[in-house]
PDB file of N, CA and C in Angstrom:
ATOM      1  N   UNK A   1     181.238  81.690  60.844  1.00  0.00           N
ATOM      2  CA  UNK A   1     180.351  80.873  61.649  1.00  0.00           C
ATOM      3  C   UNK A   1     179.997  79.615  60.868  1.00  0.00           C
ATOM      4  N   UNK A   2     180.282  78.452  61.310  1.00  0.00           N
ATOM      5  CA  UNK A   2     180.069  77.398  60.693  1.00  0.00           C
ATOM      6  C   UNK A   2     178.668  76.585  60.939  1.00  0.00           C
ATOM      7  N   UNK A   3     178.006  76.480  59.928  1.00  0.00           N
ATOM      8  CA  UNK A   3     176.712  76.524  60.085  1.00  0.00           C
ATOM      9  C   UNK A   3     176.426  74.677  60.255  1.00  0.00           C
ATOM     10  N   UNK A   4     175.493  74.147  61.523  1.00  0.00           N
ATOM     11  CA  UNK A   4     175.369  73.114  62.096  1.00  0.00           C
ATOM     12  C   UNK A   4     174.151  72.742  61.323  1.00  0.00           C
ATOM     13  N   UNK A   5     174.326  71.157  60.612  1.00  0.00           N
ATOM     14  CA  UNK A   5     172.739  70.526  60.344  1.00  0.00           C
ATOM     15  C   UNK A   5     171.847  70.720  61.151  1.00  0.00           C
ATOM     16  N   UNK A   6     170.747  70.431  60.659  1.00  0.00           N
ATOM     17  CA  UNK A   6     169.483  70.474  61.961  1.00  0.00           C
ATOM     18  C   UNK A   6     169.630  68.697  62.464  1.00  0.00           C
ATOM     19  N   UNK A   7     170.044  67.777  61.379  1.00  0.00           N
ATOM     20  CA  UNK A   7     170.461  66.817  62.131  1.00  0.00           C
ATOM     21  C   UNK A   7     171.381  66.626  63.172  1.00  0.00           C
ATOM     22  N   UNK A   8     172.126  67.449  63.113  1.00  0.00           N
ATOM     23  CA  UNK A   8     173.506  67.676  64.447  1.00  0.00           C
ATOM     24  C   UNK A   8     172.813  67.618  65.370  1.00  0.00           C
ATOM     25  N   UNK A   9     171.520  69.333  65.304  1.00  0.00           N
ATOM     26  CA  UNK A   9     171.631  70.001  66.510  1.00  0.00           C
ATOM     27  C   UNK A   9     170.515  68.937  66.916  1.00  0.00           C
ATOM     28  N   UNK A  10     169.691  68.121  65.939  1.00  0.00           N
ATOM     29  CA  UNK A  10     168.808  66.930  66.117  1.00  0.00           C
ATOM     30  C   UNK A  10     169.728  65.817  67.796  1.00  0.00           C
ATOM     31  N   UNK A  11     170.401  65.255  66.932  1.00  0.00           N
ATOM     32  CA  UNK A  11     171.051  64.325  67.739  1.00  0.00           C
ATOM     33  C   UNK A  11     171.691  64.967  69.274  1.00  0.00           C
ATOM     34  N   UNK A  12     172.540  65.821  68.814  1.00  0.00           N
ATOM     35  CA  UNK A  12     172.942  66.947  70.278  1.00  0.00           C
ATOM     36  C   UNK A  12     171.790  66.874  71.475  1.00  0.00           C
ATOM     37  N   UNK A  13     170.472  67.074  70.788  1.00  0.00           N
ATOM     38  CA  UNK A  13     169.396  67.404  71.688  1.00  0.00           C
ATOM     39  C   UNK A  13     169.380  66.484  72.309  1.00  0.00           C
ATOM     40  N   UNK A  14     169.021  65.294  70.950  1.00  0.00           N
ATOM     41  CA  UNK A  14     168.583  63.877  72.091  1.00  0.00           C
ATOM     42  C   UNK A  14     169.279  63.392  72.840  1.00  0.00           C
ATOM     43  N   UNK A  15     170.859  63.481  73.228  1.00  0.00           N
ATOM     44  CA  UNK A  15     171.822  63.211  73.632  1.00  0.00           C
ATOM     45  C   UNK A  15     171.780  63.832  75.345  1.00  0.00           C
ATOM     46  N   UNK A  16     171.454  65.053  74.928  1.00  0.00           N
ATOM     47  CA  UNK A  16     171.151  65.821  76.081  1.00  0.00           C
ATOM     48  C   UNK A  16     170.033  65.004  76.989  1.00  0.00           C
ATOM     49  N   UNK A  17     169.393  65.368  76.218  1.00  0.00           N
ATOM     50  CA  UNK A  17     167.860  64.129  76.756  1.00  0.00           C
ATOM     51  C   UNK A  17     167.988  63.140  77.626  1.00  0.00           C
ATOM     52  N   UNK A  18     168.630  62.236  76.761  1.00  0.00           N
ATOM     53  CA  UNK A  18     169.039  61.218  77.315  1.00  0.00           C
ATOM     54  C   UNK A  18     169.886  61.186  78.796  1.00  0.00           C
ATOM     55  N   UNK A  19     170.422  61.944  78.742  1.00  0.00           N
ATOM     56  CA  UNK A  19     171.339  62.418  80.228  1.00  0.00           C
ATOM     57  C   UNK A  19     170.556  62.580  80.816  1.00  0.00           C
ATOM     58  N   UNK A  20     169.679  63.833  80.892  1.00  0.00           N
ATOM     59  CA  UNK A  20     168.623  64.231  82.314  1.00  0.00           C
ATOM     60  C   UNK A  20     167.555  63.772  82.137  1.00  0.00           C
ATOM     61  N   UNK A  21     167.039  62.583  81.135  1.00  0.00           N
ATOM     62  CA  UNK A  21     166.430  62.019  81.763  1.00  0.00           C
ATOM     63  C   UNK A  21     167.083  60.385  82.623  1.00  0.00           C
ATOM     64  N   UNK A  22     168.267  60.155  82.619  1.00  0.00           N
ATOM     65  CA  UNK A  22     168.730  59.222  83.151  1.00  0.00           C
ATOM     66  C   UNK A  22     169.313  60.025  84.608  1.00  0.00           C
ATOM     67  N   UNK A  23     169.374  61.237  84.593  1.00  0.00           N
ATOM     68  CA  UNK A  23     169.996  61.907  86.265  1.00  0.00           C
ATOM     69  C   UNK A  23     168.285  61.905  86.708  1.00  0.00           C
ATOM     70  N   UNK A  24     167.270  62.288  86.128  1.00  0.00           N
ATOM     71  CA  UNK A  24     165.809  62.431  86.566  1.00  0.00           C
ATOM     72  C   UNK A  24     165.630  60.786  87.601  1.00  0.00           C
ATOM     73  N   UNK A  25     165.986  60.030  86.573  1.00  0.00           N
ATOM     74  CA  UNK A  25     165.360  58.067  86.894  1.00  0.00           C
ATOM     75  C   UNK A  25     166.547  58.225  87.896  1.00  0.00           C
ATOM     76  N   UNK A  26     167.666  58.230  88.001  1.00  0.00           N
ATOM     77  CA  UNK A  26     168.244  57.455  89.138  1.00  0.00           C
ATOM     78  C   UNK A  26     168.379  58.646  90.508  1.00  0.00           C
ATOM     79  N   UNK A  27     167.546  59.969  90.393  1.00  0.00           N
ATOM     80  CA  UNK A  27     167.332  60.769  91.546  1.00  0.00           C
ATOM     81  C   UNK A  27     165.723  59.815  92.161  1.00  0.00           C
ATOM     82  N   UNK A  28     165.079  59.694  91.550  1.00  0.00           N
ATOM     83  CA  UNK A  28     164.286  59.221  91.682  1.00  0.00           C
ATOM     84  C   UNK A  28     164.317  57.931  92.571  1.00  0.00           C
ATOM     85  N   UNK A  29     165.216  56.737  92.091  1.00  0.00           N
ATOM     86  CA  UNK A  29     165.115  55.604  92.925  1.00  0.00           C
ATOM     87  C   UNK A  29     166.182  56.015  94.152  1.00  0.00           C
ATOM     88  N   UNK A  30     166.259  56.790  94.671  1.00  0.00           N
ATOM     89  CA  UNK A  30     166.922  56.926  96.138  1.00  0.00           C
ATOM     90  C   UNK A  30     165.723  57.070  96.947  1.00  0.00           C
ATOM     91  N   UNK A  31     166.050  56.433  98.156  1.00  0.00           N
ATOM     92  CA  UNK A  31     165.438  57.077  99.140  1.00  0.00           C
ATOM     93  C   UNK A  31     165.568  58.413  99.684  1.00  0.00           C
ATOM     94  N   UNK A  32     164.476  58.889 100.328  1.00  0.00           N
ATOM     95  CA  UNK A  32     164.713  59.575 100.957  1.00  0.00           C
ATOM     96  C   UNK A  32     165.038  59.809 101.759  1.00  0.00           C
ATOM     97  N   UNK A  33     166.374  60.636 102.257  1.00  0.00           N
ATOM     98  CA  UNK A  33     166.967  60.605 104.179  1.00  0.00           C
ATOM     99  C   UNK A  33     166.388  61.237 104.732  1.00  0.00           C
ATOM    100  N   UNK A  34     165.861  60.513 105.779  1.00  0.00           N
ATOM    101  CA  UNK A  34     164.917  60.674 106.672  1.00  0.00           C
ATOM    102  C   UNK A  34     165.628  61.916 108.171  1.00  0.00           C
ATOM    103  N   UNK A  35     166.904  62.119 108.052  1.00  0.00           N
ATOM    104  CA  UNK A  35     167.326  63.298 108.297  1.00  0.00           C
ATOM    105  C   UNK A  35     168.377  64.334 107.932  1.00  0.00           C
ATOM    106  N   UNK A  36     167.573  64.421 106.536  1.00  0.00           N
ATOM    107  CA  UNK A  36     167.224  65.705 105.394  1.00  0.00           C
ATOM    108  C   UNK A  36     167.872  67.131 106.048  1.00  0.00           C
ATOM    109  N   UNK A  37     167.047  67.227 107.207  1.00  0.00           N
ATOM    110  CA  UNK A  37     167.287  68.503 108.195  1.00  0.00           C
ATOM    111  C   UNK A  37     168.572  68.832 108.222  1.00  0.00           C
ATOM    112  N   UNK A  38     169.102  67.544 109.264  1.00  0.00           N
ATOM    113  CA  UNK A  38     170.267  67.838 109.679  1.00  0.00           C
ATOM    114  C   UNK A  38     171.532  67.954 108.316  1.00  0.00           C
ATOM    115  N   UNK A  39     171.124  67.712 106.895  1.00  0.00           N
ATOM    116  CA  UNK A  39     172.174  67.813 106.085  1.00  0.00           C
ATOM    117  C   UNK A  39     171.968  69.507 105.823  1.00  0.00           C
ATOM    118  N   UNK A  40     170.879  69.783 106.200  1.00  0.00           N
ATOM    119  CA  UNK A  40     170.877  71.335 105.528  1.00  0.00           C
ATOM    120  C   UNK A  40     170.976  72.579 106.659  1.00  0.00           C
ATOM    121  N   UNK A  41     171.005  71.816 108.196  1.00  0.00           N
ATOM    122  CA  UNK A  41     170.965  72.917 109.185  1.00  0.00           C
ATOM    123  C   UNK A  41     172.418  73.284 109.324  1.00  0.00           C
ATOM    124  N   UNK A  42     172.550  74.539 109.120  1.00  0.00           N
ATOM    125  CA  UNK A  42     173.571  75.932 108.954  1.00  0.00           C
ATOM    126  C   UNK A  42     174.526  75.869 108.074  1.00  0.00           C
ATOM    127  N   UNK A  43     173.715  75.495 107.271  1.00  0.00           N
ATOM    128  CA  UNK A  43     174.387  74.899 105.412  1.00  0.00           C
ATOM    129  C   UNK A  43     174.835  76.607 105.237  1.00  0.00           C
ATOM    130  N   UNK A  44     173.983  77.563 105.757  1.00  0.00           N
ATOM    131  CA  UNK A  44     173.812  79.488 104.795  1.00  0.00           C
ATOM    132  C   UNK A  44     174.005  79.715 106.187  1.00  0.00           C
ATOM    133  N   UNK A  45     174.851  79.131 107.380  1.00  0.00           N
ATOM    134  CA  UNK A  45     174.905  80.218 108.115  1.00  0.00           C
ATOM    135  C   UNK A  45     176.732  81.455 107.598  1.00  0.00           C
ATOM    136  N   UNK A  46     177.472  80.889 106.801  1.00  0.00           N
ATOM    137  CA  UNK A  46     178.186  81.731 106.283  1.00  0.00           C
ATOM    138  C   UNK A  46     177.950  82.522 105.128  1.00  0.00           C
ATOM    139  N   UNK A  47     176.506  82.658 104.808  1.00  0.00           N
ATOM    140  CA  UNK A  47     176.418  83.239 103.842  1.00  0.00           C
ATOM    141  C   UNK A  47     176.085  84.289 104.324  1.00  0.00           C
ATOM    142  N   UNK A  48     176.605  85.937 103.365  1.00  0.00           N
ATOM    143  CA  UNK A  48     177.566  87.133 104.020  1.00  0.00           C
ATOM    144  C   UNK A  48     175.813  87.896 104.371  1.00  0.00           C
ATOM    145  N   UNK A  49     174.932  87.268 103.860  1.00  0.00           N
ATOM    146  CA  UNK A  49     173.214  88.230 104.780  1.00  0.00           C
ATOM    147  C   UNK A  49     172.313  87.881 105.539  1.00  0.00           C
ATOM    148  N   UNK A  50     173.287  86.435 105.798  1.00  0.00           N
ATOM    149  CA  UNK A  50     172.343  85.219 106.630  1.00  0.00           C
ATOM    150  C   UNK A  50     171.954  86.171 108.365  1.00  0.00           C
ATOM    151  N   UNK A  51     172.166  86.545 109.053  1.00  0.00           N
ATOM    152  CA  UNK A  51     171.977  87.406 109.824  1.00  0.00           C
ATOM    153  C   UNK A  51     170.864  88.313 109.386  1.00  0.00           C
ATOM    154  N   UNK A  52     171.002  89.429 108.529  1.00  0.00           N
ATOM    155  CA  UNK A  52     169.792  89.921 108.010  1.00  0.00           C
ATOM    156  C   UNK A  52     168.503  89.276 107.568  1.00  0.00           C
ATOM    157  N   UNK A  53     168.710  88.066 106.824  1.00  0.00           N
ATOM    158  CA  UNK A  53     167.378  87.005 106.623  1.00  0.00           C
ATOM    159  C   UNK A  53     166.932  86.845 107.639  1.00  0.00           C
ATOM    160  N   UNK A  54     167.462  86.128 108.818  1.00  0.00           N
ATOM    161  CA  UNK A  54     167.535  86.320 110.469  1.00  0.00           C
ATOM    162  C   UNK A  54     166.583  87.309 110.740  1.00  0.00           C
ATOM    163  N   UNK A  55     167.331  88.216 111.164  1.00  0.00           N
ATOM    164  CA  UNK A  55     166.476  89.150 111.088  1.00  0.00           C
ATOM    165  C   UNK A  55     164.888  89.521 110.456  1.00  0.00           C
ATOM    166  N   UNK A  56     165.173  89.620 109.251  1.00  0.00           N
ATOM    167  CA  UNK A  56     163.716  90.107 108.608  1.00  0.00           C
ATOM    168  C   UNK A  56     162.765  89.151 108.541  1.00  0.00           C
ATOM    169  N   UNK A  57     162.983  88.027 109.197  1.00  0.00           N
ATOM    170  CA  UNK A  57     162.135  86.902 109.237  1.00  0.00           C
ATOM    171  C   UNK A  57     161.304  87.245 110.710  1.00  0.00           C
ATOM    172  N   UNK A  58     162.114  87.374 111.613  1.00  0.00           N
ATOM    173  CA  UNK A  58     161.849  87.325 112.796  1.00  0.00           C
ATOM    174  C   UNK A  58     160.680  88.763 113.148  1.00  0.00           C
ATOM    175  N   UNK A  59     161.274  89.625 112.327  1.00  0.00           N
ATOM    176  CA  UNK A  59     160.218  90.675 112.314  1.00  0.00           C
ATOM    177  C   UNK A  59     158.824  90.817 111.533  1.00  0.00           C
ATOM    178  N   UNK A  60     158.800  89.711 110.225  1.00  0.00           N
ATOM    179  CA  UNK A  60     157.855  89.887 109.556  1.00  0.00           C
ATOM    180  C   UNK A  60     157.129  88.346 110.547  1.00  0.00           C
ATOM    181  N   UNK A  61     157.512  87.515 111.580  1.00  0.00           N
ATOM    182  CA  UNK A  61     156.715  86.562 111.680  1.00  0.00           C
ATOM    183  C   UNK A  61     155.794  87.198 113.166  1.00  0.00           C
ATOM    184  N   UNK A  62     156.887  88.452 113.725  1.00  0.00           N
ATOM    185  CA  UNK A  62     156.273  89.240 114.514  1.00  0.00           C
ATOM    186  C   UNK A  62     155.006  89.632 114.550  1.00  0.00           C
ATOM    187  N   UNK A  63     155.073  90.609 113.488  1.00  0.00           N
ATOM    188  CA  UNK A  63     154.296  91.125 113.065  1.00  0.00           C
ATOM    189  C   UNK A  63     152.866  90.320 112.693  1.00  0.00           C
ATOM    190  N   UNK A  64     153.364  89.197 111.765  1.00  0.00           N
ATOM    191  CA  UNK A  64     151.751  88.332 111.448  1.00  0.00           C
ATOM    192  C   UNK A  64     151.336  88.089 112.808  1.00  0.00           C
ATOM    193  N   UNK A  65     152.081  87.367 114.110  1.00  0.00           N
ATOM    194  CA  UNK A  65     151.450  87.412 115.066  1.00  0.00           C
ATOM    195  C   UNK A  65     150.572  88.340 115.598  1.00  0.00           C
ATOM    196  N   UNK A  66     151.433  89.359 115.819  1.00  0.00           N
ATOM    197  CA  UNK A  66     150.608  90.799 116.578  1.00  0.00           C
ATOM    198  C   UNK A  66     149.560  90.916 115.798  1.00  0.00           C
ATOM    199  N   UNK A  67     149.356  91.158 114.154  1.00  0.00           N
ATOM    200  CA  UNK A  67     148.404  91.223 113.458  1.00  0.00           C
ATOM    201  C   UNK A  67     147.006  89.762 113.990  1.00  0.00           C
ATOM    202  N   UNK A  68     147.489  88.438 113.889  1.00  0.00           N
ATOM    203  CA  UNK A  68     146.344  87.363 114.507  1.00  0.00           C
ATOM    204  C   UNK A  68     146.182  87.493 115.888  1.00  0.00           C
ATOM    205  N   UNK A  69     146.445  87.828 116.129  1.00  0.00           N
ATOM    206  CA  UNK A  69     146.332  88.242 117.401  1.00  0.00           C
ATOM    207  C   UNK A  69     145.044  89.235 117.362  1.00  0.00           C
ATOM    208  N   UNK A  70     145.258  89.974 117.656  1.00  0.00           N
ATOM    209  CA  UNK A  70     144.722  91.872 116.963  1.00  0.00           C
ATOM    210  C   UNK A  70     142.846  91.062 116.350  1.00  0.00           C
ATOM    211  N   UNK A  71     143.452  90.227 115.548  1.00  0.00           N
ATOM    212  CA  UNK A  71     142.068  89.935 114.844  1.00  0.00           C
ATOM    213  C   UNK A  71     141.193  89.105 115.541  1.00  0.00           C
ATOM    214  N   UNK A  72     141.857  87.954 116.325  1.00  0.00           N
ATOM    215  CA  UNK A  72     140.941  87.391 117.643  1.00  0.00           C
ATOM    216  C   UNK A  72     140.338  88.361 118.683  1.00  0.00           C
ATOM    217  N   UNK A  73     140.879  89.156 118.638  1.00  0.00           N
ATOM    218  CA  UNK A  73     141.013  89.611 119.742  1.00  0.00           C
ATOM    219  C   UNK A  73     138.925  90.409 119.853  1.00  0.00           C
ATOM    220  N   UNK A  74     137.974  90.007 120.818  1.00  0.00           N
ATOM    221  CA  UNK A  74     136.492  89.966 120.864  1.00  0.00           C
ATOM    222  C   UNK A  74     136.540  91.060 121.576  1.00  0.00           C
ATOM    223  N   UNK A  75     135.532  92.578 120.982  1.00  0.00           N
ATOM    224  CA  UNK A  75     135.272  93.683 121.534  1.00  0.00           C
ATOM    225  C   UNK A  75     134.254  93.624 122.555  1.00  0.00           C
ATOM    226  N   UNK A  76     134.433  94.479 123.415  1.00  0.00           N
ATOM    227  CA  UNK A  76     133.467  94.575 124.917  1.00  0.00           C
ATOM    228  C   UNK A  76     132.119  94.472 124.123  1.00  0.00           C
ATOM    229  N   UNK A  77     130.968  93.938 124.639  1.00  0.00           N
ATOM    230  CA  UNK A  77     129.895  94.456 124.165  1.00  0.00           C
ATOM    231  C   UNK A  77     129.094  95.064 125.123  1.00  0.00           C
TER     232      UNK A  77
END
């Protein structure tokens, strides 16, 4: 094992640095696309559990309903 200065792994670092913080600055000056959506709608519909997410979404948003619901809901007096 060939053993690296701490100046190497010094410079290596800053080198690194220097990269993401130059991918950080020029993510930064883009705008933002204003339809974002449409680049990401059914981006995961081939992904092999996208159906099941589907699914367990639809049942757990069920459920919070029936549950707010349930809790409005004003007893006879």
């Amino acid at each position: 094992m060939s053993a690296v200065s701490l100046e190497e792994r010094i410079t290596a670092l800053e080198s690194e640095l220097r990269t993401l913080k130059d991918e950080v600055r020029s993510m930064s000056n883009r705008k933002p696309n204003p339809n974002w959506l449409n680049e990401v709608a059914g981006s995961m519909a081939d992904f092999p559990d996208f159906e099941e997410v589907v699914r367990l979404g639809r049942e757990w948003r069920k459920k919070v309903n029936e549950e707010s619901l349930a809790e409005q809901e004003i007893p006879d007096q």
